[in-house]
Protein backbone atom coordinates (compact mmCIF):
# COMPACT_ATOMS: atom_id res chain seq x y z
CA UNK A 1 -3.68 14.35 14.91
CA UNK A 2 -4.54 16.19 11.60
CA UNK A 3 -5.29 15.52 8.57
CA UNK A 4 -3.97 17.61 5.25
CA UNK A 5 -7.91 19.36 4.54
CA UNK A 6 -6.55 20.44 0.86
CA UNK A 7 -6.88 16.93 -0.47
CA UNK A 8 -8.44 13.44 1.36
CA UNK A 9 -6.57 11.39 -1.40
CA UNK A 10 -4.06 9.37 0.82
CA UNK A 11 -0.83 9.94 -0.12
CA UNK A 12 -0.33 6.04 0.10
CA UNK A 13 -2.49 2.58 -0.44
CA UNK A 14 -2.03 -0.03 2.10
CA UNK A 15 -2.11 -3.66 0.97
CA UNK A 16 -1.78 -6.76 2.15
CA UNK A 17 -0.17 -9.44 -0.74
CA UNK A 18 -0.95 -13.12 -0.71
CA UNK A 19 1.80 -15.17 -2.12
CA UNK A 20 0.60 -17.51 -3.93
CA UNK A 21 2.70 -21.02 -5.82
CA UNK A 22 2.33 -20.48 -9.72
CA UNK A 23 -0.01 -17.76 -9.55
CA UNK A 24 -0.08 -14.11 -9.78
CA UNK A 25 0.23 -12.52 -5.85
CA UNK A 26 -3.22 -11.24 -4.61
CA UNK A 27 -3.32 -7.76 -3.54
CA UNK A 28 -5.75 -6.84 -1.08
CA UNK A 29 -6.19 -2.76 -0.23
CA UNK A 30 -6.32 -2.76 4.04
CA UNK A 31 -6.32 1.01 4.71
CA UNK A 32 -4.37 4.47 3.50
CA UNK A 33 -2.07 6.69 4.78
CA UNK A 34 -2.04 10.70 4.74
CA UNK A 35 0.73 13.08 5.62
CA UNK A 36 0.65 15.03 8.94
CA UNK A 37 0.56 18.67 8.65
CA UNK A 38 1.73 19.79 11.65
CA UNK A 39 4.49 17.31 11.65
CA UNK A 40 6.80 14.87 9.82
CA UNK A 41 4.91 11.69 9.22
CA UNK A 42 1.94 9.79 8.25
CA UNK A 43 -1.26 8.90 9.82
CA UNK A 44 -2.31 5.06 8.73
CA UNK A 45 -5.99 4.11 8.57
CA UNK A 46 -6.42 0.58 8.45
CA UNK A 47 -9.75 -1.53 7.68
CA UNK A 48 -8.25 -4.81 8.02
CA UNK A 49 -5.09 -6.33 9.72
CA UNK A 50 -3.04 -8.74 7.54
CA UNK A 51 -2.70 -12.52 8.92
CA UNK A 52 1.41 -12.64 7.75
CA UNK A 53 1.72 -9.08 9.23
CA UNK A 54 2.94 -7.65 6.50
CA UNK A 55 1.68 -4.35 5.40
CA UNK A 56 3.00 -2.34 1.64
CA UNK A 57 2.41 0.60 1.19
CA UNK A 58 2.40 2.04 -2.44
CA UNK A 59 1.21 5.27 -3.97
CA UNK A 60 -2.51 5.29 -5.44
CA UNK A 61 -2.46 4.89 -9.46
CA UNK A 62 -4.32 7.74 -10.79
CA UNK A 63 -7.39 5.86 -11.59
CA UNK A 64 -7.46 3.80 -8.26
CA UNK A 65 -10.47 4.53 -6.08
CA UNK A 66 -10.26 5.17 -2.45
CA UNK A 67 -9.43 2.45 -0.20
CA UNK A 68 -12.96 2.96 1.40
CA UNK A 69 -14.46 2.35 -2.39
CA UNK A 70 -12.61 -1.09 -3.09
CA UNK A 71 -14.08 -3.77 -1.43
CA UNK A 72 -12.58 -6.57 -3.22
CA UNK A 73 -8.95 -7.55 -3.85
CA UNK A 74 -7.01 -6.04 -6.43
CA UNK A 75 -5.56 -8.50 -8.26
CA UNK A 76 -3.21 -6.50 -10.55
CA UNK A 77 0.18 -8.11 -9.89
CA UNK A 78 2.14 -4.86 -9.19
């Protein structure tokens, strides 16, 4: 495997969203993902495994920190 050494900014956030009844979803960060550069594809890095199995991947906002940065659940409703 390799990694794209011109940038470690994944390409995309992994979360993990917790539904929640009359309430805004909670969106926990679980990992990132980074293109391949010798191939088509992405390598995924994950810190945490969801319970529901469920895994979104979105791309970083520009002032969104590294998955390795956030260690508490972003709550901002996507």
């Amino acid at each position: 495997m390799t990694f794209r050494s011109d940038s470690n900014r994944p390409t995309f956030i992994a979360y993990t969203v917790t539904e929640r009844t009359g309430r805004k979803n909670v969106w926990t960060p679980v990992g990132a993902a980074w293109p391949h550069t010798s191939a088509k594809g992405f390598t995924i890095k994950l810190h945490a495994l969801p319970l529901n199995g469920h895994i979104v991947l979105l791309e970083p906002r520009q002032d969104e920190a590294s998955p390795a940065e956030q260690s508490v659940a972003d709550d901002t409703g996507f």
